[in-house]
Structure formats: C-alpha cells, structure tokens
Protein backbone atom coordinates (compact mmCIF):
# COMPACT_ATOMS: atom_id res chain seq x y z
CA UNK A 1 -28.36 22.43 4.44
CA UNK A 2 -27.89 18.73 4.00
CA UNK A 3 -30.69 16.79 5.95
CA UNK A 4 -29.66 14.10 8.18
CA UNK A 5 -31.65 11.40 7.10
CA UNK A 6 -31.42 8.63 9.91
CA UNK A 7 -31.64 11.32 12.75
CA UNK A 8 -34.01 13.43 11.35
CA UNK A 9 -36.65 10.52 11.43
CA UNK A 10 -35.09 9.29 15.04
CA UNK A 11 -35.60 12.71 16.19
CA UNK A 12 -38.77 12.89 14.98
CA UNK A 13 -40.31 10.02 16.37
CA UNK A 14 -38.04 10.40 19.62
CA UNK A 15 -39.97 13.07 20.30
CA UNK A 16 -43.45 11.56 19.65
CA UNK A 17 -42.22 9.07 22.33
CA UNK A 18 -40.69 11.65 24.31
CA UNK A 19 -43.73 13.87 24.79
CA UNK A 20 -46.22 10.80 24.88
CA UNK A 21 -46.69 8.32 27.74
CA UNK A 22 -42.65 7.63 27.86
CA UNK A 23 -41.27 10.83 28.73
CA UNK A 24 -44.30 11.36 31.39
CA UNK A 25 -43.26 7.74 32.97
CA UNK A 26 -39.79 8.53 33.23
CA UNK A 27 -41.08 12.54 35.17
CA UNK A 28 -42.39 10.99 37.79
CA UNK A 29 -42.06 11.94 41.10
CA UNK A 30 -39.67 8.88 42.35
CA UNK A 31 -42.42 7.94 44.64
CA UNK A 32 -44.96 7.27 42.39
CA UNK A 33 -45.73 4.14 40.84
CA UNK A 34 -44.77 3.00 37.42
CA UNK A 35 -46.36 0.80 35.35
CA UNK A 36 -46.18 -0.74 31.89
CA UNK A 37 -49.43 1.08 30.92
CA UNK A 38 -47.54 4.03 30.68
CA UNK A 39 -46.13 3.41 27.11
CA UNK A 40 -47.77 0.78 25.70
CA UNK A 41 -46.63 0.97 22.69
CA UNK A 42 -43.05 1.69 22.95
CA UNK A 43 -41.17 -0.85 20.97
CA UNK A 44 -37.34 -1.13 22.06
CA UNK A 45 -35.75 0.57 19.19
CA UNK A 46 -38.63 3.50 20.22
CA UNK A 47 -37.21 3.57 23.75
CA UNK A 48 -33.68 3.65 22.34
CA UNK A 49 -34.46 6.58 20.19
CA UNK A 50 -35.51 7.91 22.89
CA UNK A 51 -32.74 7.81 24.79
CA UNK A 52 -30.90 9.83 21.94
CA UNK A 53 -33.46 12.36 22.37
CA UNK A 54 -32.85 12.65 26.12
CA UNK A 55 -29.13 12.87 26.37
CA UNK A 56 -28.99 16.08 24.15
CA UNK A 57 -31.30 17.33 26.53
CA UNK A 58 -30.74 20.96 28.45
CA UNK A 59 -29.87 19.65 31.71
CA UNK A 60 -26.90 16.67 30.35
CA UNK A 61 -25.07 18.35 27.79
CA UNK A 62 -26.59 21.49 26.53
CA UNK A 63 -27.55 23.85 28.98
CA UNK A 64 -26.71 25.49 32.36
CA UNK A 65 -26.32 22.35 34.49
CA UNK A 66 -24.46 20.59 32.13
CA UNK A 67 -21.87 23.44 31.58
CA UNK A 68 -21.23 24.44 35.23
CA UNK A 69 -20.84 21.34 36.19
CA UNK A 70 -18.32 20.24 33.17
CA UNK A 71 -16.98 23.23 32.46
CA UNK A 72 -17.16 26.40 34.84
CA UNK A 73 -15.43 24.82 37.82
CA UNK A 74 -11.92 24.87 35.66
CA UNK A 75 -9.82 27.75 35.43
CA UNK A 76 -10.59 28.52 32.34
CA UNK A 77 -14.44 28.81 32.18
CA UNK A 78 -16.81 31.03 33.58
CA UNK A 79 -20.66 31.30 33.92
CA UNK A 80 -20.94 34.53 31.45
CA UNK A 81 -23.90 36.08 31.10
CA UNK A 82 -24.05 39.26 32.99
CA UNK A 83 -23.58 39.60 37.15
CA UNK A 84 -27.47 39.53 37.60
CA UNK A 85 -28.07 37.08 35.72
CA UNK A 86 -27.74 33.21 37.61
CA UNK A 87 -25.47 35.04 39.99
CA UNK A 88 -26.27 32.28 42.64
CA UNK A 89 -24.09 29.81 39.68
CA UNK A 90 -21.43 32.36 39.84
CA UNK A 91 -20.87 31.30 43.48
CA UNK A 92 -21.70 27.96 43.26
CA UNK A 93 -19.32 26.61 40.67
CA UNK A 94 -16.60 29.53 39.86
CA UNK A 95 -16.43 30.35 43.48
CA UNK A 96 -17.30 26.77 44.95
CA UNK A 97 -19.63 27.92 47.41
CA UNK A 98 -21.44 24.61 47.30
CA UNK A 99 -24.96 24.50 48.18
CA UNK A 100 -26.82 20.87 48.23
CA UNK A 101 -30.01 23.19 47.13
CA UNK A 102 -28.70 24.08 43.66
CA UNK A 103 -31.32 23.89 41.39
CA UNK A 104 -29.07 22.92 37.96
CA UNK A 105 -27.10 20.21 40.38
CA UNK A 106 -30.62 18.03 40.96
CA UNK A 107 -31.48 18.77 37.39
CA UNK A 108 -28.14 17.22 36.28
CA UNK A 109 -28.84 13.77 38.89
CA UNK A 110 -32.19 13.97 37.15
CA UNK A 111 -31.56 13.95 34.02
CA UNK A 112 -28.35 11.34 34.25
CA UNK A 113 -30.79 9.10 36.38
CA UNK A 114 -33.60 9.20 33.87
CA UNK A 115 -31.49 7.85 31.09
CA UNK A 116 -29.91 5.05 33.22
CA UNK A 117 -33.73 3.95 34.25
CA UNK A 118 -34.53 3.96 30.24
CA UNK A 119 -31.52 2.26 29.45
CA UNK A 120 -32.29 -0.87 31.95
CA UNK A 121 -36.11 -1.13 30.70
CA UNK A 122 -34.14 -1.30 27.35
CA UNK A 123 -31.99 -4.07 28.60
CA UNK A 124 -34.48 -5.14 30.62
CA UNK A 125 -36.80 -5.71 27.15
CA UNK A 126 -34.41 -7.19 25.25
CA UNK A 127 -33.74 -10.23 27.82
CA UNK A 128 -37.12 -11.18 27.75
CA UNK A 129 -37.44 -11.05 24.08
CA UNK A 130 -37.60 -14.30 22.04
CA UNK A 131 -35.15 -12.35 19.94
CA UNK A 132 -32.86 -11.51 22.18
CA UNK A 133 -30.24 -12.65 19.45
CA UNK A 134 -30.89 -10.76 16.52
CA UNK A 135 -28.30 -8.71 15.13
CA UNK A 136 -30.59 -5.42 15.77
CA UNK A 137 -31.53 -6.18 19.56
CA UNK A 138 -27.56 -7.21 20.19
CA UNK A 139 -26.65 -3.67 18.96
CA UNK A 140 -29.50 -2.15 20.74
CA UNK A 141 -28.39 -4.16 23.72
CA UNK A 142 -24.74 -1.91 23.26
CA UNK A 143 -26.00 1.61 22.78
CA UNK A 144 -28.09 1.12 26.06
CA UNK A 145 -24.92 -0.17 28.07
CA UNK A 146 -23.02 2.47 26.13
CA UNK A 147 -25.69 5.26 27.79
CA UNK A 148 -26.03 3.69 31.11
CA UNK A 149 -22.18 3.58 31.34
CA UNK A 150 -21.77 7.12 30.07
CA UNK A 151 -24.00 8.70 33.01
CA UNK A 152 -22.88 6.39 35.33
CA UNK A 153 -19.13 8.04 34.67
CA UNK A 154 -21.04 11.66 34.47
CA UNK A 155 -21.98 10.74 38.21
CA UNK A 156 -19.43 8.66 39.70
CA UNK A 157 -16.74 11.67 38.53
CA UNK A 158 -19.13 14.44 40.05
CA UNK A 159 -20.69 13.15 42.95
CA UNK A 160 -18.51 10.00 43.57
CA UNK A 161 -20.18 7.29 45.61
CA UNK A 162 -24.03 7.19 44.02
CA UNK A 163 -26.96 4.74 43.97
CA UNK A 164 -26.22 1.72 41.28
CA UNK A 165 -29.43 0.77 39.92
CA UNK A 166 -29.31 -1.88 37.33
CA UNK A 167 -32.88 -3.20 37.45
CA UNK A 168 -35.99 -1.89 35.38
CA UNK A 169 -37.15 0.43 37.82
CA UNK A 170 -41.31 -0.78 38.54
CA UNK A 171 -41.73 0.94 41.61
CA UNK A 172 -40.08 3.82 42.95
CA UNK A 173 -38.29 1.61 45.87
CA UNK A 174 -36.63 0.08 43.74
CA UNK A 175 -34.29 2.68 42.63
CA UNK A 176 -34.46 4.01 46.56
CA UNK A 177 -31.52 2.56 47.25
CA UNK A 178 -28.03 3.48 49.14
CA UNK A 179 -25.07 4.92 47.69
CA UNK A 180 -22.31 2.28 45.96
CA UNK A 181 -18.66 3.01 46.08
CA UNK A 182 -16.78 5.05 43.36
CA UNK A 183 -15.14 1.36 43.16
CA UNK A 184 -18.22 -0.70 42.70
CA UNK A 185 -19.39 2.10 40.39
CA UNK A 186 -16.36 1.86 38.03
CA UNK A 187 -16.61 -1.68 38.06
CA UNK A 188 -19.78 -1.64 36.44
CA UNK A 189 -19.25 1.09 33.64
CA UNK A 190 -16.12 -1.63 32.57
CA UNK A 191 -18.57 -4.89 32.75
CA UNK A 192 -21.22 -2.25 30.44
CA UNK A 193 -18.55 -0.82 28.32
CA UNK A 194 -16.74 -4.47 27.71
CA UNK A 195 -20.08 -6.06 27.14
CA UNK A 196 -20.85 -2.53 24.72
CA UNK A 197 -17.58 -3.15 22.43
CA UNK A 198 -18.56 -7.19 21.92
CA UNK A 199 -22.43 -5.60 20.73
CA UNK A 200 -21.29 -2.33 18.64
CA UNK A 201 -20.71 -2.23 15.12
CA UNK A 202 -17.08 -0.87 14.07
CA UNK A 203 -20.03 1.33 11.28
CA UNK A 204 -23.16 2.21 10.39
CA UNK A 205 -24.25 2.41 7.45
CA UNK A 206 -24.46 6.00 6.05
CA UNK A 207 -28.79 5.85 7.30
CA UNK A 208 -27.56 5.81 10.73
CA UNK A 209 -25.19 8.39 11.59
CA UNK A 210 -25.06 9.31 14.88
CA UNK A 211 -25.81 5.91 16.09
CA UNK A 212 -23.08 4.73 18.55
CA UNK A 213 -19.96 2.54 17.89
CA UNK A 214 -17.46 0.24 18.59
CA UNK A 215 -14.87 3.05 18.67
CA UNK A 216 -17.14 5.56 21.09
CA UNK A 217 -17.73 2.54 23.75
CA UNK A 218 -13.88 2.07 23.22
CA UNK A 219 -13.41 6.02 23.46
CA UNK A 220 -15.56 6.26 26.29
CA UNK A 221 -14.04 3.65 28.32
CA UNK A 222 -10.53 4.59 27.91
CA UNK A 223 -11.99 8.15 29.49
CA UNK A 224 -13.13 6.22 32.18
CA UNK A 225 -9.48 4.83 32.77
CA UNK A 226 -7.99 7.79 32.16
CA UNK A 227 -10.11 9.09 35.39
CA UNK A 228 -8.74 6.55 37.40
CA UNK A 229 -4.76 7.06 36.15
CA UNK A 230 -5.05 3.45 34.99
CA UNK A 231 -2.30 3.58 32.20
CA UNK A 232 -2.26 0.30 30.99
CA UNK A 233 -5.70 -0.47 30.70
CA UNK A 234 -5.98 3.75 29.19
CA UNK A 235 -3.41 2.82 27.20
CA UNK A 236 -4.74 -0.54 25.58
CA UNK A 237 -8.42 1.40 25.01
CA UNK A 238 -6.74 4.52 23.33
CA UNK A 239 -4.17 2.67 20.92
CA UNK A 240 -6.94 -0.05 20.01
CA UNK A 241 -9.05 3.04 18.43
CA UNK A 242 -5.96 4.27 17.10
CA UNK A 243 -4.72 1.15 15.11
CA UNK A 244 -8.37 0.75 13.83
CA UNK A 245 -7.74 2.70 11.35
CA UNK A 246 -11.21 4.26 11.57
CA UNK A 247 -10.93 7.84 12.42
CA UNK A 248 -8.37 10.49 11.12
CA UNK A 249 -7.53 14.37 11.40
CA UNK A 250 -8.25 15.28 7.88
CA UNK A 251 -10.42 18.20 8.39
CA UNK A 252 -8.78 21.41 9.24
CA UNK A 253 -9.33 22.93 12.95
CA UNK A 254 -11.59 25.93 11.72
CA UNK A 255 -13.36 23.85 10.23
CA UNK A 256 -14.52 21.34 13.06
CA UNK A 257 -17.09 22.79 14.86
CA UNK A 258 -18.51 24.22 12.00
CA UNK A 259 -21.65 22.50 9.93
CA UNK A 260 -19.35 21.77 7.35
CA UNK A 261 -17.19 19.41 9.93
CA UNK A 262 -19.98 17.71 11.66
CA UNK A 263 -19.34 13.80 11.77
CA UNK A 264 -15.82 14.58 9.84
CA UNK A 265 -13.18 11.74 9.97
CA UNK A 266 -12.13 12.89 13.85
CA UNK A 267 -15.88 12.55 14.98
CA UNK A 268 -16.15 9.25 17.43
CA UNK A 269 -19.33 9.97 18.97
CA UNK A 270 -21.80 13.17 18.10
CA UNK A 271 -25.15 14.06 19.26
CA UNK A 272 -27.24 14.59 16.10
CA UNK A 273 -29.38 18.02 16.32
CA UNK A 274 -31.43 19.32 12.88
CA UNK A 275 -33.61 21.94 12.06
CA UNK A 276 -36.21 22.26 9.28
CA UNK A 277 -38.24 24.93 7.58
CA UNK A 278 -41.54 23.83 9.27
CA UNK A 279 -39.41 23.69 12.76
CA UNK A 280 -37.45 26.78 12.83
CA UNK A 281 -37.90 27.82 16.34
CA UNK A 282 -38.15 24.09 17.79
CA UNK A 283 -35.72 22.40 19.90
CA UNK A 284 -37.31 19.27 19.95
CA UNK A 285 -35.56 18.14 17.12
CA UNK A 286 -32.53 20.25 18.14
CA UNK A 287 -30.97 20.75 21.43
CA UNK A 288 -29.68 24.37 23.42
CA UNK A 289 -26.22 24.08 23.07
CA UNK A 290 -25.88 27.27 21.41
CA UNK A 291 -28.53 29.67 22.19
CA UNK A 292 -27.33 28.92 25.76
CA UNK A 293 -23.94 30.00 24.93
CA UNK A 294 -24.80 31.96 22.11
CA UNK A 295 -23.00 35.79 22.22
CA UNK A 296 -25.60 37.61 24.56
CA UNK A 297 -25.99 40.88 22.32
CA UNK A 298 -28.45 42.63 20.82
CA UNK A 299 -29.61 43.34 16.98
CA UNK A 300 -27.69 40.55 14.87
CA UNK A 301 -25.30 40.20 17.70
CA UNK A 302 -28.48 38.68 19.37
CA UNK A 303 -27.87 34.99 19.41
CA UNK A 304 -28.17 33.39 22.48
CA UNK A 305 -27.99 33.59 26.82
CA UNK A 306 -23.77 34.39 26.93
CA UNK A 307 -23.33 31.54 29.73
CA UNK A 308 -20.14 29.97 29.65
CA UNK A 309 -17.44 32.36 28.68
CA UNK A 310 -13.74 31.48 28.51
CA UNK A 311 -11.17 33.58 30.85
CA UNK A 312 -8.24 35.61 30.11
CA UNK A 313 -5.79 32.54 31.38
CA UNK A 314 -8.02 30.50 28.82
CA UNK A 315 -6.90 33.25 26.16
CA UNK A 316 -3.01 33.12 26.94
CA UNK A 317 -2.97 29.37 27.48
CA UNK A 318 -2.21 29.14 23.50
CA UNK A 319 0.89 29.52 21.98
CA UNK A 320 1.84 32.17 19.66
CA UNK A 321 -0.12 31.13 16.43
CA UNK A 322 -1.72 28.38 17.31
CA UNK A 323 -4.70 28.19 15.14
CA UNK A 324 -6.73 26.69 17.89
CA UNK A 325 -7.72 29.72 19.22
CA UNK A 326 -9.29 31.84 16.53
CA UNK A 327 -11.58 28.05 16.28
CA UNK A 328 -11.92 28.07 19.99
CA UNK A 329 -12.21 31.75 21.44
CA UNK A 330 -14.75 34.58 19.61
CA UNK A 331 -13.45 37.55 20.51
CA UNK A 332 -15.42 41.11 20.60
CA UNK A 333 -14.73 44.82 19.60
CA UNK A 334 -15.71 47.20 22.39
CA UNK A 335 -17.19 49.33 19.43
CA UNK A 336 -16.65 49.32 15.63
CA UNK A 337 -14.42 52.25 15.82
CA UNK A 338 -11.66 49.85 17.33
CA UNK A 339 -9.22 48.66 15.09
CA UNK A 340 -8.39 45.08 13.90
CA UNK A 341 -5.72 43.70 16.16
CA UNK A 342 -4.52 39.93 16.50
CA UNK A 343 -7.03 39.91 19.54
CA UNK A 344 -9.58 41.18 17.27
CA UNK A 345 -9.67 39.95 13.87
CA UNK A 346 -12.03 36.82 14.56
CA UNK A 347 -14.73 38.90 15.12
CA UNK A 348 -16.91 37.56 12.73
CA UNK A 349 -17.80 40.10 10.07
CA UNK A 350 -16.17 42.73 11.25
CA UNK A 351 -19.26 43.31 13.99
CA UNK A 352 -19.32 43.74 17.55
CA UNK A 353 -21.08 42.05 19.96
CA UNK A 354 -21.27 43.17 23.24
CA UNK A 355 -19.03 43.23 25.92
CA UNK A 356 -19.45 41.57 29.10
CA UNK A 357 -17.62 41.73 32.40
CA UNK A 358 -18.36 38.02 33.19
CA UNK A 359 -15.96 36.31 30.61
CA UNK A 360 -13.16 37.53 28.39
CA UNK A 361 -14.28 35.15 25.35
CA UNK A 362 -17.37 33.59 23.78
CA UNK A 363 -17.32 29.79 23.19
CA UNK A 364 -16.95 30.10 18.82
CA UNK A 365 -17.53 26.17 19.28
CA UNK A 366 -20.80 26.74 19.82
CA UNK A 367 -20.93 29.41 17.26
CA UNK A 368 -23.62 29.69 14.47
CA UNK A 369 -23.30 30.17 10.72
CA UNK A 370 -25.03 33.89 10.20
CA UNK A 371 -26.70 32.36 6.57
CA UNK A 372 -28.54 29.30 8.43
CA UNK A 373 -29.43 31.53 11.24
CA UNK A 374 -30.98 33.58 8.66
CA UNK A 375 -32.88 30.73 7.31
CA UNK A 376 -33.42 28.84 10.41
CA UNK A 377 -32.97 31.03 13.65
CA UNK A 378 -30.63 32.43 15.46
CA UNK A 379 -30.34 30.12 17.88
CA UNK A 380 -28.62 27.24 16.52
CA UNK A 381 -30.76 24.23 17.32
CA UNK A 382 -29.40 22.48 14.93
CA UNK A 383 -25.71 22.23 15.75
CA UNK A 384 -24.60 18.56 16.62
CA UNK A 385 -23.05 18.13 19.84
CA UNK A 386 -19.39 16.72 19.51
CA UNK A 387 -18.77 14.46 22.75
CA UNK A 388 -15.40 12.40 21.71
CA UNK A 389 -13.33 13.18 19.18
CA UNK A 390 -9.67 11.79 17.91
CA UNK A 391 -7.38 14.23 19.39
CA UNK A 392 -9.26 13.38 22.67
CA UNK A 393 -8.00 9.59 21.98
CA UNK A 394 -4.83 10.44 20.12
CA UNK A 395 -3.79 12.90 23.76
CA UNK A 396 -4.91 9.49 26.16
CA UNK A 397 -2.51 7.69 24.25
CA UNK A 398 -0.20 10.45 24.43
CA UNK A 399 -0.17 10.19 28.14
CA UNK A 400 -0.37 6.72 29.28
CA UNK A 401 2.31 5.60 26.44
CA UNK A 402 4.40 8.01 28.75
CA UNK A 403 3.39 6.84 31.99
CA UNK A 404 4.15 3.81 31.08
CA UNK A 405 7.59 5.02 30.13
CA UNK A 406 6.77 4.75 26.25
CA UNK A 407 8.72 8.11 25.87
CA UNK A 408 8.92 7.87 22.01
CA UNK A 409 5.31 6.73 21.30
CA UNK A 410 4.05 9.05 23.42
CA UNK A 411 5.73 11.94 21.24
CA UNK A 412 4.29 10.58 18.23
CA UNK A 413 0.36 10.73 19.31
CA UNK A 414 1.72 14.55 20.67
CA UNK A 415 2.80 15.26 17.16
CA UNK A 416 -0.02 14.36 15.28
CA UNK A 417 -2.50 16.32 17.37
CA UNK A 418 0.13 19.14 17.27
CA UNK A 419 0.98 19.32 13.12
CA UNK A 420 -3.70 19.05 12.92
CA UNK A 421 -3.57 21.78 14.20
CA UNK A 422 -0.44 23.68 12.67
CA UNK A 423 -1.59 22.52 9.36
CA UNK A 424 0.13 24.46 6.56
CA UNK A 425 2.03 27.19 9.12
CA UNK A 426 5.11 25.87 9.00
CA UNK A 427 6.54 28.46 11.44
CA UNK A 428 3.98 27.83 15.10
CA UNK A 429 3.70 25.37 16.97
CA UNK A 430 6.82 23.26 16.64
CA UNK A 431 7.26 19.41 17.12
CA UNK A 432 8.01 18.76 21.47
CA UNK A 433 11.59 16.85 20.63
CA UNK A 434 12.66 16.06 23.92
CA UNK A 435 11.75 12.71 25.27
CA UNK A 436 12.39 13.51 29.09
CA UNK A 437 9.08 12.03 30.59
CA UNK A 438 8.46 15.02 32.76
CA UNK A 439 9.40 17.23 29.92
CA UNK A 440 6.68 15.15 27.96
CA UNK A 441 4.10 15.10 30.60
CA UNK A 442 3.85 18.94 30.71
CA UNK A 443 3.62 19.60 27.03
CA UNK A 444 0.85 16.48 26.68
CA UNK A 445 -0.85 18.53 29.51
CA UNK A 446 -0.98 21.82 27.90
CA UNK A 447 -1.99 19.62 25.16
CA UNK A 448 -4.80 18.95 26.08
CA UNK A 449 -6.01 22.23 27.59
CA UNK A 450 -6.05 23.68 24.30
CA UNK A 451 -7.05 21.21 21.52
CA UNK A 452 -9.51 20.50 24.22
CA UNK A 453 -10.72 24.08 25.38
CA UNK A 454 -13.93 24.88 26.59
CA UNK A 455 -15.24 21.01 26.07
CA UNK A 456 -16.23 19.35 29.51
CA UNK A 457 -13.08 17.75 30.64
CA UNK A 458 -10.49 20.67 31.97
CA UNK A 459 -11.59 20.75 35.51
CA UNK A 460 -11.47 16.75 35.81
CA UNK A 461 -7.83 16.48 34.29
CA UNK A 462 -7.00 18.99 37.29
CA UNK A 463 -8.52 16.88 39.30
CA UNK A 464 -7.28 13.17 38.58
CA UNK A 465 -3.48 14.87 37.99
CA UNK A 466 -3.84 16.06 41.60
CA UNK A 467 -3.05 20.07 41.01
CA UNK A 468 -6.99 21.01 41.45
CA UNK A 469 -5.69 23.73 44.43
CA UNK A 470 -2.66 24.88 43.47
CA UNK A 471 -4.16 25.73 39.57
CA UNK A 472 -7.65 27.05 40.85
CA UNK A 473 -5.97 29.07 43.51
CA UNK A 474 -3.60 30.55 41.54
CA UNK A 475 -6.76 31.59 39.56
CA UNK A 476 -8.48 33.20 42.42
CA UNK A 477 -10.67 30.62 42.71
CA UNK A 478 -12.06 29.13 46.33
CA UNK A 479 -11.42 25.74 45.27
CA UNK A 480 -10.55 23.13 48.32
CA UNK A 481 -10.01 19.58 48.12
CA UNK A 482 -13.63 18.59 49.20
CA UNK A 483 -14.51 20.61 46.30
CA UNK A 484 -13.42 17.67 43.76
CA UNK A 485 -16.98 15.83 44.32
CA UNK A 486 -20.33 17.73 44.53
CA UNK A 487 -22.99 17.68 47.45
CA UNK A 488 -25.63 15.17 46.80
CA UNK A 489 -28.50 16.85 45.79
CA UNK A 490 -30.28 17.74 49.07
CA UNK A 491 -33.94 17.07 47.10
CA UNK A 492 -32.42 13.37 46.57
CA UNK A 493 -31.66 13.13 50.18
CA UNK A 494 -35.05 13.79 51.40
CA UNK A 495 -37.09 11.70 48.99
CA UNK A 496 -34.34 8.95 50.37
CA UNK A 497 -36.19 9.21 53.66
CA UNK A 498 -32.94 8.41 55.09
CA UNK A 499 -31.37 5.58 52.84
CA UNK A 500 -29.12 8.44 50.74
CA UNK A 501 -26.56 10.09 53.15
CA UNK A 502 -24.93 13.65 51.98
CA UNK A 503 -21.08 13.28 50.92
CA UNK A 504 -18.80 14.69 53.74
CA UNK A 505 -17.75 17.83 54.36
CA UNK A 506 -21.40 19.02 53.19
C-alpha cells in the first residue's frame, strides 16, 4: 500500500499534539479557564496539523453524529444497524422526533466548535507573529479560514442562527455569547472563504497532499452559495474551478472510492487517513468512516457497525445501467444458495453478508479492500474521506448556469458528469437534449441524487429547493417544516446560563 508521506508524518505528530496538552485545552468544560500553559509548545503549523486531525474525527465526518445529521434525515438514508441498536437515532433523525437531549447532536456542536476555537488561536498566532508575511504563515492563515468557514456552514445549515466567535477563546466567556443570524453567519464564511482563495495555493507539492487549496476554498464556497440559491455568485465560484483547468473525471466511477482512486484528478478536497503495520488496529492515524458503516455481519462479513444504510427509493433512484450504483449501493444475498441476479451480482466475492431490516443497501463507498483488511484490519481506518469532488462542482454549475437561464451551458456541465459515469456503455444513460429550463432543472436534480448518493448533501438540496415535505412525506417520513434546522443542543443552553435561547418550535 503506497504510504502517504506528508500525512503520514502530519498524522503522526497531529496526534502527539492531539493527545498532549492541545487536545485536553480544547476538552474543557466551556467554563473552565484556558490558558497558554496548556500547550506550550505548540508551534502554528502543530496547531494546524492538528486541526486536520480533528476534522476526521468521529463526531464531524466519520461517525454517528456526523451521518445522521448529513445523511439519515434524506429520503434515501437510514440509520442501519439493527432496531435495538441506537433506536433512539432511528426516531430522532429518520422519524424527526427531535429531542434537544440527543447525545450525537451536542457531540456534532462540539466537535464543529472545537475546530473553529483552534482555528482562531491559529489566526490569532499568526497576527502577532513578526512573520506574519511569510509565504508558510499566509497559507496557514487560509487552511484555518478554510476550517473555520467549513464548520461555520456545517452549523449555520443545521442549526441556523449560532454563536459567531471569531476571537481566540482565553476564557470560557468569551465564546458565551448569543446566537448571530443565519445572515451575519454567511457573511462571515464569504469574508473567510474570500480572504482563504487570496492565501491558498492553486498546488502542493506532491509532500503535501491533502493539504487544502485554492480550488476546495473555491469549492467550498460555491456550496455555501448554492445553500443560499445565490446563482450568480454559485455560478462565478463553480465555473472559476472549472476553467482552472485543475481537476478532471479521468478515473472511472468504480474506481473512486476505492484506494486506487484516492486523491484522483476529481479529488478537490480529501481527508487523509493511513494505516501501518505497527498501527493496525489504531484510529489515531485513521478515522471511523468505515467500521461505522462497515457491513454489520459476522465471520469475514464482519467489518464494521452497519449504520447508515441506503433505502429502497435510494436503490430505484438510478436509471437502468447506470454504473453508479454497483459503486454506490453493496447489495447482499439472503444466503449463498440465491442466485446471481442484477440486484445481486455486486456482492463482493460471491459472499453474503447479512441481512438487515434497517436498510435495503450498504454504503460500498465506504467499502474496504478484503487484501488490506487482511493485512491491516477489517475496519478500514485507513480510507481517506472524500469531502468535494468535481462532479459536485461540475452539477453547481449545472444548475445555476440554468437558473440563470444559461440553458445550453448548463447541459454541457450535465453531460460531462453524465458520459463519467456512462464511460464505455454506449447504450445507458443517454445525453438530456432538451434545453427547456424546467426540463433541465429536473434531470440536474436527479443528477445530483445519484452521482452524489449517500455523501452528506441529499437532505440539504431538499431543503434549499423547497420540496423537504412533499419528498420526505411521500417517503413516510414525519418531516415538517420546523424540521429543516435542528434544536440547539439543550446541554449548550444550560451552560449559556441564559445568553443561548432554543430555536422555535422546540
């Protein structure tokens, strides 16, 4: 398995940091006291290391919290697992019986919070530094804007108003502060993205893959439009990546999320994740993302917790052929004795794992090569995390070109996502030719549901397009418009003492 060298080492000595004085400083209890003392010697490019470390942590993008809240509210997620186990996140998020109590819903505030407080010592460091202007403290200066915005958008889209904090956080008052609006929220992720682009490299060199860019700040904050319907400025962001000429779709779709497509020409921003001989069974230089979604079996079918499954309407969401979902959906053979069907044959192996009543599909992106479990474990901890990737970009364009009436350039940025994924099949998936805008729309939105499945974004596109109900209805769900934005966490509330007040309805 080819060693990633930068990341290795930055994972590595992340983790020192991590499980030193920095991590403990940043696990406080809000009402404690913090102090420089409490990592002494944590340089700035330590802290931003560090950083890395914590955003593929469990509770942000690779376990339970991180998934329910992404992905299990849509349609076409579900927790998994079996009914007794996390039943309470069955209700929660595929039923939307919200509860400000939720234990994964604090750990996701948590977890988004801690990184935003690291992020502003960061920036915090770097202003008082009499080298504020070297090349490496400028492009320090972007990843930790890049971060801050990031969870900043991971709240604002979840919870919607939320505390802005852009101070180094000394004592715990000063992040005890009152909610901002989802406008005033939004205005700072564009002043930290903007700011992010000027810093960012359009490369690193090959040392430091992994490291943010120019073209994931630009990613990220035409996401951030996209949230907001703003097609022109969604528009601008998404082409500008496009004409770069960076990024391309040269590596087939089965091929993707497998090792052999990690930080391929379509990657824009990946979490890096490793594992080593003397570290088999160690996350710490790893992350969760697949033993929590790993198929929940037994023997070799063993290889992982079975949370977030796809549905049935995930299942017939694809179009006859498409390739996309043998690379998206694992399916499972009741027994061996059942024969190979087309909703069979990409059972790996010709095995069965398990069935389950909670999900009609395992997530096969988060899937794990049987000959590196074998060397490693079977839990995948070394599968990078893919968090924006070119389709993603190539679909905004899609969508805002024909928003903004740009019929014919939207159908372009359709076809090229579409003929990635039909590859050599000549006879599936056949190029949308009308340009009727409301034609368009629909096939840009099925679009996305599919090149897209089972990554975090489904239930938000329901959301911003304004057909939450009438989809998650129509799936049984319980979903009502409150629903779109989460209770604060009620463990928030009370350490508040009164400054944070719950969202309404809650």
């Amino acid at each position: 398995m080819k060693i990633k060298k930068y990341i290795l080492s930055l994972l590595i000595g992340a983790t020192a940091l991590s499980f030193s004085a920095c991590n403990d400083f940043l696990d406080r209890d809000p009402l404690g006291q913090f102090t420089e003392d409490d990592a002494p010697n944590a340089l700035v490019g330590g802290k931003m290391y560090n950083v890395y470390y914590l955003m593929r942590g469990y509770d942000i993008t690779a376990g339970i919290p991180a998934f329910m809240i992404h992905m299990v509210r849509s349609e076409d997620s579900e927790k998994g697992s079996d009914a007794g186990d996390g039943g309470e996140q069955a209700a929660m998020y595929d039923d939307f019986e919200y509860t400000a109590s939720n234990g994964p819903l604090g750990a996701y505030w948590s977890q988004n919070y801690k990184i935003i407080y690291q992020c502003n010592e960061i920036l915090d460091d770097i202003e008082k530094s009499e080298n504020k202007d070297d090349t490496e403290n400028i492009r320090t200066k972007g990843e930790a804007l890049f971060f801050r915005a990031y969870c900043y958008f991971n709240l604002v889209r979840a919870f919607g108003e939320v505390p802005l904090v852009t101070i180094k956080v000394v004592e715990a008052s000063d992040a005890n502060v009152p909610k901002t609006t989802a406008e005033k929220i939004y205005e700072q992720i564009d002043k930290d993205l903007t700011t992010a682009e000027d810093c960012l490299p359009l490369r690193w060199n090959s040392d430091y893959t992994g490291r943010v860019t120019w073209g994931a700040a630009r990613s990220l904050h035409a996401r951030t439009y996209m949230m907001r319907n703003d097609w022109d400025n969604m528009y601008t962001a998404s082409t500008e990546v496009i004409n770069s000429g960076i990024y391309n779709l040269n590596t087939p779709v089965d091929k993707v999320f497998t090792v052999e497509g990690e930080n391929c020409g379509e990657s824009i921003f990946e979490l890096q994740c490793e594992a080593t001989d003397a570290m088999k069974e160690d996350g710490s230089i790893g992350s969760q993302f697949c033993q929590v979604q790993g198929v929940r079996g037994a023997g070799d079918w063993d290889l992982g917790w079975g949370w977030h499954m796809a549905t049935t309407l995930m299942g017939k969401a694809y179009e006859p052929g498409d390739p996309r979902k043998n690379a998206t959906l694992l399916y499972f053979r009741h027994s061996n004795d059942d024969p190979i069907t087309p909703e069979n044959t990409n059972t790996p192996y010709g095995e069965s794992p398990v069935s389950t009543a909670m999900g009609a599909y395992f997530n096969k992106k988060a899937y794990t090569d049987p000959a590196l479990r074998r060397k490693y474990t079977r839990m995948g901890f070394w599968v990078n995390i893919r968090l924006i990737r070119y389709p993603d970009v190539l679909l905004m364009a899609a969508e805002s070109a024909n928003e903004k009436g740009l019929m014919g350039e939207a159908s372009g940025y359709l076809e090229q996502v579409r003929a990635h994924a039909r590859g050599t099949l000549t006879n599936v998936l056949p190029k949308v030719e009308s340009l009727d805008q409301s034609v368009l729309r629909e096939a840009i939105r099925h679009e996305r549901r599919v090149e897209l499945g089972l990554e975090p974004d489904r239930f938000y596109d329901l959301v911003r397009w304004g057909i939450a109900q009438e989809v998650l209805q129509a799936a049984g769900k319980n979903y009502q418009p409150k629903n779109a934005l989460l209770p604060l966490p009620q463990t928030e509330i009370d350490k508040s003492n009164g400054v944070l007040i719950q969202n309404p309805d809650y």
